[in-house]
C-alpha atoms as a PDB file:
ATOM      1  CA  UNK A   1    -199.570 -19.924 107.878  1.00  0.00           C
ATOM      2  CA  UNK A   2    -199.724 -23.612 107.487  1.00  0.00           C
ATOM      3  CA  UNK A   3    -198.800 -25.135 104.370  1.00  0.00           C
ATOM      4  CA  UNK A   4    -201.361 -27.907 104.843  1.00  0.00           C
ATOM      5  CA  UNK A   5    -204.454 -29.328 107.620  1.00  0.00           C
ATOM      6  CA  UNK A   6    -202.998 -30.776 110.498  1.00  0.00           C
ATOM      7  CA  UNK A   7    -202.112 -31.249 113.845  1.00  0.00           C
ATOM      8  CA  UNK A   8    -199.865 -28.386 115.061  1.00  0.00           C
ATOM      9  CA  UNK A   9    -196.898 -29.176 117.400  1.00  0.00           C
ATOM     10  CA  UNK A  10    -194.287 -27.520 119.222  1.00  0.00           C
ATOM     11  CA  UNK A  11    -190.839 -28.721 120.252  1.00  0.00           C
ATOM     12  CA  UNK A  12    -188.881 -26.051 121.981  1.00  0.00           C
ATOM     13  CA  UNK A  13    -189.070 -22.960 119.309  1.00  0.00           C
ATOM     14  CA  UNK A  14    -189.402 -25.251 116.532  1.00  0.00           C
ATOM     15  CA  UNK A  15    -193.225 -25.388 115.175  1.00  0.00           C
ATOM     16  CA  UNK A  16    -194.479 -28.065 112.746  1.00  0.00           C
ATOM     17  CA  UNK A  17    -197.507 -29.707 111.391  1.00  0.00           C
ATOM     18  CA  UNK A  18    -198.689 -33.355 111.383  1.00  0.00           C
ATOM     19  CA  UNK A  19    -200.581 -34.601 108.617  1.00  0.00           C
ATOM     20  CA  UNK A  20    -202.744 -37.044 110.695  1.00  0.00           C
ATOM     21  CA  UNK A  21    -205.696 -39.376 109.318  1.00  0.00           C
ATOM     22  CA  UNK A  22    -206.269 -41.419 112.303  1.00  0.00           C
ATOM     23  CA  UNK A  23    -208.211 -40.145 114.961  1.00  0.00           C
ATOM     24  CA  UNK A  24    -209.216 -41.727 117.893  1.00  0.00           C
ATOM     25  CA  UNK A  25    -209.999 -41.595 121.472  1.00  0.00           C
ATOM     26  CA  UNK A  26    -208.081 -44.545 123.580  1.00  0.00           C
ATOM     27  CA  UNK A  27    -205.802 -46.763 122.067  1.00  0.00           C
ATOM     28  CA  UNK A  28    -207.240 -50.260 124.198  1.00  0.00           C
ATOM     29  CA  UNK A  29    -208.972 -53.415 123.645  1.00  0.00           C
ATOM     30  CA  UNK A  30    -211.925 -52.589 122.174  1.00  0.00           C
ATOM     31  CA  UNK A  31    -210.225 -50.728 119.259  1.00  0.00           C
ATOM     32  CA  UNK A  32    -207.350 -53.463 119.321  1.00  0.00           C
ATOM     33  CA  UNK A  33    -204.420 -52.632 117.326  1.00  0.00           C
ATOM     34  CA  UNK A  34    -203.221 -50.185 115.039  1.00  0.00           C
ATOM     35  CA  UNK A  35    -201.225 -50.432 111.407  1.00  0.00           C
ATOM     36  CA  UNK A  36    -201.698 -47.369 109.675  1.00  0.00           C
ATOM     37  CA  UNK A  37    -200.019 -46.106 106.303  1.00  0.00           C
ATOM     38  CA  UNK A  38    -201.776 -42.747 107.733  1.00  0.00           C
ATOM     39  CA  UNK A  39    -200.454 -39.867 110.638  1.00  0.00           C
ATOM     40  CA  UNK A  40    -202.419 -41.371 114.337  1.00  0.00           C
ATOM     41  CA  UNK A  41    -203.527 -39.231 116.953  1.00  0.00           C
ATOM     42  CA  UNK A  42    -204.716 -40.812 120.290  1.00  0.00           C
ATOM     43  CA  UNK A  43    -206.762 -37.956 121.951  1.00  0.00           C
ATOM     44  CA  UNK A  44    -206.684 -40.121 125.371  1.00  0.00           C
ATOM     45  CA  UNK A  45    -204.370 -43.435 126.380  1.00  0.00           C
ATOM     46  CA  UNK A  46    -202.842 -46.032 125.183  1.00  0.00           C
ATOM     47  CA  UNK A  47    -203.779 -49.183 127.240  1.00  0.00           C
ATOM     48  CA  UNK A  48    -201.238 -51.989 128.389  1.00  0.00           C
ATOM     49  CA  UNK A  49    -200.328 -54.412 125.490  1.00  0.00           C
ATOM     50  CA  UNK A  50    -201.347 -52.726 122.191  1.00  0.00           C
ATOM     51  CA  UNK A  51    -199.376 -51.711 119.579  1.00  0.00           C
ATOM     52  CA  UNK A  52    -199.466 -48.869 117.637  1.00  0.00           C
ATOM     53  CA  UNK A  53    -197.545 -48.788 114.126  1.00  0.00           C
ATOM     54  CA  UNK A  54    -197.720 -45.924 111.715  1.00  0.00           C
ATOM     55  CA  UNK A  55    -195.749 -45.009 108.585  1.00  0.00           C
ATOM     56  CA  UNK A  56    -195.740 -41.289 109.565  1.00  0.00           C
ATOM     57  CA  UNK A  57    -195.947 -39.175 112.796  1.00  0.00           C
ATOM     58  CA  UNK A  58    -197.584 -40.178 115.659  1.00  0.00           C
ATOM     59  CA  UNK A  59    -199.222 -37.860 118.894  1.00  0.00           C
ATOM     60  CA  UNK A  60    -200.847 -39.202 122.268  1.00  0.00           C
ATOM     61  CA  UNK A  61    -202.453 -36.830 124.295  1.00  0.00           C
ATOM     62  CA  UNK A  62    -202.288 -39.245 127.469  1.00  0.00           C
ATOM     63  CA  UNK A  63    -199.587 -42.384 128.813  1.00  0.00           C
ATOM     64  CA  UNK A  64    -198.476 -45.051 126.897  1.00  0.00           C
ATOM     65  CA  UNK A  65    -198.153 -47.948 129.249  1.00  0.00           C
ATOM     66  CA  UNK A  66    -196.481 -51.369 128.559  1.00  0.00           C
ATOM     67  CA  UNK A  67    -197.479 -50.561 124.868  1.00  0.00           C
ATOM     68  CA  UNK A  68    -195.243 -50.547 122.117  1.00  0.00           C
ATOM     69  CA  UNK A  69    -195.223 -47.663 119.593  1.00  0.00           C
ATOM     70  CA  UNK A  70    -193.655 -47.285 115.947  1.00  0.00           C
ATOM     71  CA  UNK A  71    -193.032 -44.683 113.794  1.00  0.00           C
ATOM     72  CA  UNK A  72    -191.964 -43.262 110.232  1.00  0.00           C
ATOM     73  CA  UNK A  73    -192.171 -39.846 111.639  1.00  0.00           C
ATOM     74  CA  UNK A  74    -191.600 -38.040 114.656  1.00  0.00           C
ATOM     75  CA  UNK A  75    -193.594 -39.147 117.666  1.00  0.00           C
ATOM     76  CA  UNK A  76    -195.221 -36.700 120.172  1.00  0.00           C
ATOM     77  CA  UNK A  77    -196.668 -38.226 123.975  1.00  0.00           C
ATOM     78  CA  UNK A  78    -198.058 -34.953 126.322  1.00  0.00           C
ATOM     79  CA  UNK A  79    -198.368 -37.620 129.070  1.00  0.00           C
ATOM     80  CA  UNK A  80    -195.821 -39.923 130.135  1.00  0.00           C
ATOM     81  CA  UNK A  81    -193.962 -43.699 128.947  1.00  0.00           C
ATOM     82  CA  UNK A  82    -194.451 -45.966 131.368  1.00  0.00           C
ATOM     83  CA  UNK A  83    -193.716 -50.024 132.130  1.00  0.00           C
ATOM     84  CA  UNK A  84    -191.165 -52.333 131.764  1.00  0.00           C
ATOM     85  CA  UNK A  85    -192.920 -53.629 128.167  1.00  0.00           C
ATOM     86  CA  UNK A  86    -193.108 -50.216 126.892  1.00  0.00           C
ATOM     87  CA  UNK A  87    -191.395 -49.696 123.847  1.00  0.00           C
ATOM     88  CA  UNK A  88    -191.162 -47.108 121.358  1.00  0.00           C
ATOM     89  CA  UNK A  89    -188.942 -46.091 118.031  1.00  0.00           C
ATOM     90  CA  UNK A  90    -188.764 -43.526 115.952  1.00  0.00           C
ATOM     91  CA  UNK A  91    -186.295 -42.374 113.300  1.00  0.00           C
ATOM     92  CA  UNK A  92    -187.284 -39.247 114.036  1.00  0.00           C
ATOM     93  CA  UNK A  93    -187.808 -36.820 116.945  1.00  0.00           C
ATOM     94  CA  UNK A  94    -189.532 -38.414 120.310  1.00  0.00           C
ATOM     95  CA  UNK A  95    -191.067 -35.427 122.651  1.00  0.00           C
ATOM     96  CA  UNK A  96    -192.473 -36.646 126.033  1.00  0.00           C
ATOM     97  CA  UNK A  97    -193.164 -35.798 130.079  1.00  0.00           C
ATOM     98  CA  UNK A  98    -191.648 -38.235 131.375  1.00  0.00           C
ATOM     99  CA  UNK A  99    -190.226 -42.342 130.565  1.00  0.00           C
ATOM    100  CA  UNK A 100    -190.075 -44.656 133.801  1.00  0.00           C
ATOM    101  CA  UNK A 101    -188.429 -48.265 133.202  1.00  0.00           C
ATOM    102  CA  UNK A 102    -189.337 -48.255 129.505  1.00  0.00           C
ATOM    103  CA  UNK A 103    -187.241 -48.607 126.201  1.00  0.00           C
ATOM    104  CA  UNK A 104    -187.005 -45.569 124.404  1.00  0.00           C
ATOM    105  CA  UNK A 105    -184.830 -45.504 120.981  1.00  0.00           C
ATOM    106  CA  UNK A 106    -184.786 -42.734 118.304  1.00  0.00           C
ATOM    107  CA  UNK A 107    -182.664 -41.984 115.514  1.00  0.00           C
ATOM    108  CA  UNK A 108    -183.121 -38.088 115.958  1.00  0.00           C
ATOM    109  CA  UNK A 109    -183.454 -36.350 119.416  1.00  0.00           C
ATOM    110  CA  UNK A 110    -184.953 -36.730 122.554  1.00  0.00           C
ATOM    111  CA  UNK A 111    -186.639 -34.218 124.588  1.00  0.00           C
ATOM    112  CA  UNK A 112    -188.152 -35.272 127.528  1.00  0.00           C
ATOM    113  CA  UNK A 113    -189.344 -32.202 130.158  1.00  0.00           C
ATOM    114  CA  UNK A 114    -189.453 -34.119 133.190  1.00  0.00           C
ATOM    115  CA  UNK A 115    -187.500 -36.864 134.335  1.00  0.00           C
ATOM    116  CA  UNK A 116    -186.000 -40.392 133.067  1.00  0.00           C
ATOM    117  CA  UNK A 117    -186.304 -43.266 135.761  1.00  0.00           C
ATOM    118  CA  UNK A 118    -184.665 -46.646 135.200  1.00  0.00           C
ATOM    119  CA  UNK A 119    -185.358 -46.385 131.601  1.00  0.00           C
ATOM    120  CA  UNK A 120    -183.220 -47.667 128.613  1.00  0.00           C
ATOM    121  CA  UNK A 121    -182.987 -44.375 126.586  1.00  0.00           C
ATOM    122  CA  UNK A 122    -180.625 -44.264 123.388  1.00  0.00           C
ATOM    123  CA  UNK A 123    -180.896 -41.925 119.931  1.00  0.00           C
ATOM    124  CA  UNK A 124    -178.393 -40.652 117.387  1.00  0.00           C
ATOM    125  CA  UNK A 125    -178.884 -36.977 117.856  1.00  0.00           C
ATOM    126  CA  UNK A 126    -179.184 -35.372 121.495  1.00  0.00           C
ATOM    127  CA  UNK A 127    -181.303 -36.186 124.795  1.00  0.00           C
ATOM    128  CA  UNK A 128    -182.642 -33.502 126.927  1.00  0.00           C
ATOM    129  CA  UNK A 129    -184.350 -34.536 130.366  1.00  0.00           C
ATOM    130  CA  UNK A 130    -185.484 -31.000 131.685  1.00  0.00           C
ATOM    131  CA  UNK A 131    -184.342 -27.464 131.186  1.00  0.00           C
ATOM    132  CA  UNK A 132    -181.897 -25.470 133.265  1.00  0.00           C
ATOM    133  CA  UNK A 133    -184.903 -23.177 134.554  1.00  0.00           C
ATOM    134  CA  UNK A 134    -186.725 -26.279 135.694  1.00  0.00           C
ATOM    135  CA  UNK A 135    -187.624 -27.325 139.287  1.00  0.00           C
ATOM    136  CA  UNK A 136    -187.257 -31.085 139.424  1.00  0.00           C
ATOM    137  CA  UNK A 137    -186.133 -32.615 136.367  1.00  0.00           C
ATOM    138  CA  UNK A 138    -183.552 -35.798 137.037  1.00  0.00           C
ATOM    139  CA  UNK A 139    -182.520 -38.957 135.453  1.00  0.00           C
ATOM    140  CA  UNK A 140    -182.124 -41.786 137.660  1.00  0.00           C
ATOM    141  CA  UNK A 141    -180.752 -45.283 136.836  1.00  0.00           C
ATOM    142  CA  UNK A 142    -181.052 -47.033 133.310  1.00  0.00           C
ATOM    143  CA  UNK A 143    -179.129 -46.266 130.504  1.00  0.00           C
ATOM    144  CA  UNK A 144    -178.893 -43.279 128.405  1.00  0.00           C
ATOM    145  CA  UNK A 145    -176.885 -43.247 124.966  1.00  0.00           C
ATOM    146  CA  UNK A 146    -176.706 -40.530 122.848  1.00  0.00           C
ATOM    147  CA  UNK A 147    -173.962 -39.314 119.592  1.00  0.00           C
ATOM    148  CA  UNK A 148    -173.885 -35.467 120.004  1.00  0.00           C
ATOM    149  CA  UNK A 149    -175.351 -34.354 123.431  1.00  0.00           C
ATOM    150  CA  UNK A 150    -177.136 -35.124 126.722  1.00  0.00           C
ATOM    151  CA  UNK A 151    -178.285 -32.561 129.025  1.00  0.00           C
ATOM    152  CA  UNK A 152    -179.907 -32.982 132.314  1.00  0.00           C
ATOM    153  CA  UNK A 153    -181.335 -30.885 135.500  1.00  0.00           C
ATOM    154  CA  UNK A 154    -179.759 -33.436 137.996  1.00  0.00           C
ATOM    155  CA  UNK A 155    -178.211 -36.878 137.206  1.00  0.00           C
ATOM    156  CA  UNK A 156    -178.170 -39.947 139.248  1.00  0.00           C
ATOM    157  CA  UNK A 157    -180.047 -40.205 143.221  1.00  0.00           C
ATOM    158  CA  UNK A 158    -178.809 -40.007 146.453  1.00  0.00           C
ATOM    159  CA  UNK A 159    -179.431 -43.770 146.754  1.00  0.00           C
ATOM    160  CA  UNK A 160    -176.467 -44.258 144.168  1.00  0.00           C
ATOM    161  CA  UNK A 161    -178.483 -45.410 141.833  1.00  0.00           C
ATOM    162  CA  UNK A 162    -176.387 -46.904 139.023  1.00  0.00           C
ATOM    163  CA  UNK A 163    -177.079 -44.969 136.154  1.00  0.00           C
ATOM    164  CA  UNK A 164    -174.854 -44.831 132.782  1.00  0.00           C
ATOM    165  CA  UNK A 165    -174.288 -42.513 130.365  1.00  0.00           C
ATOM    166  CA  UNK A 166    -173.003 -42.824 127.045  1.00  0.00           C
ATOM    167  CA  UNK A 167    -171.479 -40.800 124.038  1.00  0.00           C
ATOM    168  CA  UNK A 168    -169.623 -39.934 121.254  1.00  0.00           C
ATOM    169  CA  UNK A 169    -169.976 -42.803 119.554  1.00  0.00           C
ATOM    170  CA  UNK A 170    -173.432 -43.259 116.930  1.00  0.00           C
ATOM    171  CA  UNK A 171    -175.759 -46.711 117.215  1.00  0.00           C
ATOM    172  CA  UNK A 172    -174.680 -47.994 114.140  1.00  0.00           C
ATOM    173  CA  UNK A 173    -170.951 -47.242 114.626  1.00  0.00           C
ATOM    174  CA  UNK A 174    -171.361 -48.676 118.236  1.00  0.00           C
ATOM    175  CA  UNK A 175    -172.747 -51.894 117.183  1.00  0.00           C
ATOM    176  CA  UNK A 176    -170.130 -52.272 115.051  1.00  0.00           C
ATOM    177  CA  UNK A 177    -167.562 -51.484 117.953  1.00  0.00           C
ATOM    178  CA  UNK A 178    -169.108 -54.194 120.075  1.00  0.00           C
ATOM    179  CA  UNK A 179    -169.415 -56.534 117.189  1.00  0.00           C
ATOM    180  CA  UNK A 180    -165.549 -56.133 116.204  1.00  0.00           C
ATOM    181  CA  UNK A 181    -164.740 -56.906 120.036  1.00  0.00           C
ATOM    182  CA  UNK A 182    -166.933 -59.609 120.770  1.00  0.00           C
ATOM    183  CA  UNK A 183    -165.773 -61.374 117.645  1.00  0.00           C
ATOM    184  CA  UNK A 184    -161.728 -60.785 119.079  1.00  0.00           C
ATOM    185  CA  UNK A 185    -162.902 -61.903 122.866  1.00  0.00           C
ATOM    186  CA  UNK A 186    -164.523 -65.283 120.343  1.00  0.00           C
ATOM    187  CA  UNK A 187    -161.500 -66.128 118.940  1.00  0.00           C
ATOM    188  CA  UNK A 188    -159.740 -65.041 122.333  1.00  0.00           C
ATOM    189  CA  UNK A 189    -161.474 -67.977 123.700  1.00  0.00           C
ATOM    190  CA  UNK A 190    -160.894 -70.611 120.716  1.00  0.00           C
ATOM    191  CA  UNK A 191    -157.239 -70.307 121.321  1.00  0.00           C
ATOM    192  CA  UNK A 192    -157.189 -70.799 124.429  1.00  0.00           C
ATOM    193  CA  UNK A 193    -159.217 -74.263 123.892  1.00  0.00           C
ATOM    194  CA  UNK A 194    -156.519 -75.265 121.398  1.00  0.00           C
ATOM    195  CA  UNK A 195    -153.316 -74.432 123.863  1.00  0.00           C
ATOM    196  CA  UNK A 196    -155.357 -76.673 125.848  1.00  0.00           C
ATOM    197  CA  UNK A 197    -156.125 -79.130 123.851  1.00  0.00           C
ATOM    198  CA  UNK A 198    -152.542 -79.260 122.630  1.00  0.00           C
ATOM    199  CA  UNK A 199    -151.317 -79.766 125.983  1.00  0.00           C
ATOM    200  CA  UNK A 200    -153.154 -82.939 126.446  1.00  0.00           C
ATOM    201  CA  UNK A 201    -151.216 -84.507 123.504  1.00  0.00           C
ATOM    202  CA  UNK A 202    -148.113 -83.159 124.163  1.00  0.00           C
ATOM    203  CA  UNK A 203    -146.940 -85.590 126.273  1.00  0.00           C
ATOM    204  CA  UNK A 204    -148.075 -88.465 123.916  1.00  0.00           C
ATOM    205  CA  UNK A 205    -145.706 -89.754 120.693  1.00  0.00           C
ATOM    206  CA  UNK A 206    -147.919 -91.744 118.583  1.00  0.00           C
ATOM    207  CA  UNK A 207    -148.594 -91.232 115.450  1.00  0.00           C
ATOM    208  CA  UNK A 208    -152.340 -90.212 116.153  1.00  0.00           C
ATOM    209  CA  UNK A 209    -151.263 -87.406 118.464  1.00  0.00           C
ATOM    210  CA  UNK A 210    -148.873 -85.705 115.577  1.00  0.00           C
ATOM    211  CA  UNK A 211    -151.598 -85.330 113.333  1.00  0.00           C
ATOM    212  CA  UNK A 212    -153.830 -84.007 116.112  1.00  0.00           C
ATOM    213  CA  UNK A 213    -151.265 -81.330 116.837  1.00  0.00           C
ATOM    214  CA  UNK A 214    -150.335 -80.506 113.326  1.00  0.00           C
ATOM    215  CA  UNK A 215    -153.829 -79.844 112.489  1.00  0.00           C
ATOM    216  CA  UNK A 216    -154.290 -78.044 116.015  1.00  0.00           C
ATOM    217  CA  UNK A 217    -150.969 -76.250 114.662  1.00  0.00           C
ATOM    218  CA  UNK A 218    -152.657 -75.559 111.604  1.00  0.00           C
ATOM    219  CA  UNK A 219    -156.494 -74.208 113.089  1.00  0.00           C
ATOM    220  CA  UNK A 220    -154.063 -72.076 115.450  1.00  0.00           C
ATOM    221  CA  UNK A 221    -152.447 -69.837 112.706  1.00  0.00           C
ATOM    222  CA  UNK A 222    -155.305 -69.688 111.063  1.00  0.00           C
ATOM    223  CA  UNK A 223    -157.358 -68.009 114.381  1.00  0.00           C
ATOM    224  CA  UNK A 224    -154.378 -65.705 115.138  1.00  0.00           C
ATOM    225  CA  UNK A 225    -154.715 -64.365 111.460  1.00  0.00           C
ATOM    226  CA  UNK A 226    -158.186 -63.873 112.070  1.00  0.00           C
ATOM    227  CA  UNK A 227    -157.564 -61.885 115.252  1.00  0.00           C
ATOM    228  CA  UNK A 228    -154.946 -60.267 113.639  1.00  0.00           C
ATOM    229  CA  UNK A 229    -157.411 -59.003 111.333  1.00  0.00           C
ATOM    230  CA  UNK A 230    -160.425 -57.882 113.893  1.00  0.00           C
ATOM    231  CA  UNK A 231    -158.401 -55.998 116.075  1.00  0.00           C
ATOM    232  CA  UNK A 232    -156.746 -53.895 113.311  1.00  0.00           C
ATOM    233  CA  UNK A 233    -160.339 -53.505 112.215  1.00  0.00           C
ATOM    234  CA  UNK A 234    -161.396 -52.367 115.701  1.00  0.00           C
ATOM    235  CA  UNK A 235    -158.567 -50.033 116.337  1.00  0.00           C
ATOM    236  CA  UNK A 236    -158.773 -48.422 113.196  1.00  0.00           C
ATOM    237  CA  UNK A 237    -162.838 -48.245 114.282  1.00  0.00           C
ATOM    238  CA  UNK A 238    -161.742 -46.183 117.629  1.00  0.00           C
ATOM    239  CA  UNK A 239    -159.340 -44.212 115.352  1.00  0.00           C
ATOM    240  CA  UNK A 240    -162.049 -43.075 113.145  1.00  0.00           C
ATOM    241  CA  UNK A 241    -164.347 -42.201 116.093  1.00  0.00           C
ATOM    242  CA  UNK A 242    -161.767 -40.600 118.004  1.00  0.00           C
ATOM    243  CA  UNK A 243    -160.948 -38.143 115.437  1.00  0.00           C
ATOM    244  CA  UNK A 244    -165.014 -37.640 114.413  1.00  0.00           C
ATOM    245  CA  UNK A 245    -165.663 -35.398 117.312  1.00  0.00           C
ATOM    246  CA  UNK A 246    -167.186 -36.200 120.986  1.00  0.00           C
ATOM    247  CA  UNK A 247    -170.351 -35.897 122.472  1.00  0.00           C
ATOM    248  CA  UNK A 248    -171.012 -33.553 125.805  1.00  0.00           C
ATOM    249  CA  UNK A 249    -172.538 -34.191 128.872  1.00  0.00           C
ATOM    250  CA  UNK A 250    -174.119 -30.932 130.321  1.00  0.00           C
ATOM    251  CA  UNK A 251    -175.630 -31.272 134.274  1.00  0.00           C
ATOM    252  CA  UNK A 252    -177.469 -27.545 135.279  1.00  0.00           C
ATOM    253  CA  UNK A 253    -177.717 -28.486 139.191  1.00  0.00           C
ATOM    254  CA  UNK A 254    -175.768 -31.780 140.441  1.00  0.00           C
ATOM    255  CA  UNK A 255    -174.175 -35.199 139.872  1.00  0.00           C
ATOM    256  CA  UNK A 256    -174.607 -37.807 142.162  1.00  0.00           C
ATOM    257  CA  UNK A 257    -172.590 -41.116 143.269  1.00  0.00           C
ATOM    258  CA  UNK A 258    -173.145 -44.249 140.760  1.00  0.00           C
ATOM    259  CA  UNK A 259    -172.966 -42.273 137.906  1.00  0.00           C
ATOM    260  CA  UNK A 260    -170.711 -43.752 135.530  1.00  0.00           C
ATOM    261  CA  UNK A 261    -170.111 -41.767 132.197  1.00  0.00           C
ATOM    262  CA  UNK A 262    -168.610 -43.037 128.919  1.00  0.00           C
ATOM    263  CA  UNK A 263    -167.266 -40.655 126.005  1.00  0.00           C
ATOM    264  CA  UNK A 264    -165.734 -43.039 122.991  1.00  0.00           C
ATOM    265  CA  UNK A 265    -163.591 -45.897 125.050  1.00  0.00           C
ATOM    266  CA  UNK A 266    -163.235 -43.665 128.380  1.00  0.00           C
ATOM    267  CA  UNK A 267    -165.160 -44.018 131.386  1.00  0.00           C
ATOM    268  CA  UNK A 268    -165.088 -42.092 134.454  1.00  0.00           C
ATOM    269  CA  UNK A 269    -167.049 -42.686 137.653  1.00  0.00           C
ATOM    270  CA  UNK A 270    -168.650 -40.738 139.781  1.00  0.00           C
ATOM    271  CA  UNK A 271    -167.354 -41.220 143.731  1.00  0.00           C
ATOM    272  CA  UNK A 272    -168.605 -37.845 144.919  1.00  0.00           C
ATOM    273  CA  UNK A 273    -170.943 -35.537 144.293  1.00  0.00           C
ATOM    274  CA  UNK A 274    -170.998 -32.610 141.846  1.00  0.00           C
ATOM    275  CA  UNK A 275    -172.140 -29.307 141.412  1.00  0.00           C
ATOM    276  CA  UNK A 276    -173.334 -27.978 137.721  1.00  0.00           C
ATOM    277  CA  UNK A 277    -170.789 -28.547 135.011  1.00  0.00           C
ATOM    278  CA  UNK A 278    -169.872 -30.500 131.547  1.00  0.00           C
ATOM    279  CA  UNK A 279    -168.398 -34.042 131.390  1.00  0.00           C
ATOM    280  CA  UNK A 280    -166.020 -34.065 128.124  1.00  0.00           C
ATOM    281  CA  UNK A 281    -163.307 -36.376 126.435  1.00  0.00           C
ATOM    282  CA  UNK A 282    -159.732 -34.597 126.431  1.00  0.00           C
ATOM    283  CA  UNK A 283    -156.497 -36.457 126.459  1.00  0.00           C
ATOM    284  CA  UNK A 284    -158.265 -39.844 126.009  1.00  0.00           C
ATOM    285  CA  UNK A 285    -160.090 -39.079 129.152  1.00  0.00           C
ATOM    286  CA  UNK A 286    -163.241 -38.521 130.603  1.00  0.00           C
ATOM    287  CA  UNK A 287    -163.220 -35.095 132.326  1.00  0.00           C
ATOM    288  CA  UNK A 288    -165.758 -33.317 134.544  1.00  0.00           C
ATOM    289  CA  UNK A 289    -165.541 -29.047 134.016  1.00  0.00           C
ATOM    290  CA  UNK A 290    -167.533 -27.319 136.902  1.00  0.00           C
ATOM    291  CA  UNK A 291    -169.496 -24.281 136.308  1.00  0.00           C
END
């Protein structure tokens, strides 16, 4: 029993209803764009260069190509995401076919039942491209980031297709992380312009080149406190993350070449190729476990 009308959908054994308001047929041109406060369900497609914003859940029956899709809820696509200006976020769950060079970002999980081609995937919870029971189910090239999990059928191609995997490590806490060190590399970079600045005055011992190196002097200790400051901020960052837990990387058939995987700061690279097995983070490493 329902507790109210809706749309009912199913993500692996869990069942729930949509409260949807918006029903069309194809999202395109000649219904133009869509900003709902209401649930949308697109019975057929939605067409290159729309967008489709809604403040709760959202279900296409067909592809989304080169369209860009928001939600307040979870969003639901029984086709596919296709094209390099596809773009869709959720805070939610996202359930789909397949993504293929698109940007997919959600703050819950992913489950995708096919495959994941060149495609810039990230979320906060887990991504699943396939099942272990399923006959071709990859993910090849692109980018997939995820906090808790990932698990895929087969990972990578045998064209070595550079494809990277990330963990551990939550969006907001990773932004931060990159933040912290591009903001070290910056003043990296400033003091190295002053030690060279500096050096062009050294040799000079008139008055005007004093003050220029006291003040240089001066801006210098001031930078290095700085820096002090960011990378006790970013260490104690990786401390906290370190000791938060680690994500998984599950594979149920094979690894190629050109993998590289990434759990908290480690990274290991794929040379070879690989049966089935789990990619963890033990002893500050990145470790592959067959079976």
């Amino acid at each position: 029993m329902a507790e109210a009308d809706g749309v009912l959908g199913a993500s692996g054994a869990r069942l729930a209803v949509a409260n949807l308001l918006v029903d069309i047929g194809d999202l395109d041109n000649t219904v133009g764009n869509i900003h709902s406060k209401s649930g949308v369900h697109v019975k057929g497609h939605v067409a290159p260069g729309l967008v489709l914003d809604s403040q709760r859940d959202v279900i296409v029956d067909q592809n989304v190509e080169d369209a860009t899709i928001k939600a307040s809820g979870s969003i639901t696509i029984k086709g596919g995401i296709r094209g390099r200006h596809s773009e869709i976020f959720t805070p939610g769950n996202l359930t789909t076919n397949f993504i293929e060079n698109a940007a997919v970002f959600a703050n819950g999980d992913i489950n995708v039942t096919r495959s994941i081609i060149n495609s810039t995937v990230a979320c906060n919870g887990a991504i699943f491209a396939g099942s272990a029971k399923a006959r071709h189910a990859a993910v090849m090239g692109g980018e997939l980031t995820a906090h808790r999990l990932i698990e895929v059928v087969e990972l990578g191609s045998p064209a070595f297709a550079r494809t990277l995997v990330r963990l551990g490590i939550p969006q907001e806490q990773r932004r931060q992380l990159n933040q912290l060190q591009a903001d070290v590399d910056a003043r990296d970079r400033e003091l190295l312009e002053l030690d060279q600045l500096e050096a062009r005055y050294r040799t000079r011992g008139d008055a005007g080149a004093t003050d220029v190196r006291r003040r240089i002097a001066l801006t210098r200790t001031a930078l290095a406190e700085q820096r002090a400051a960011q990378q006790a901020a970013l260490a104690a960052l990786r401390r906290q993350l370190s000791a938060s837990g680690h994500g998984h990387l599950v594979v149920h058939k094979r690894v190629f070449p050109g993998v590289v995987v990434s759990i908290n700061a480690a990274t290991f690279t794929v040379t070879a190729e690989y049966g089935r097995g789990r990619f963890s983070f033990a002893d500050d490493a990145v470790r592959f476990h067959p079976g």
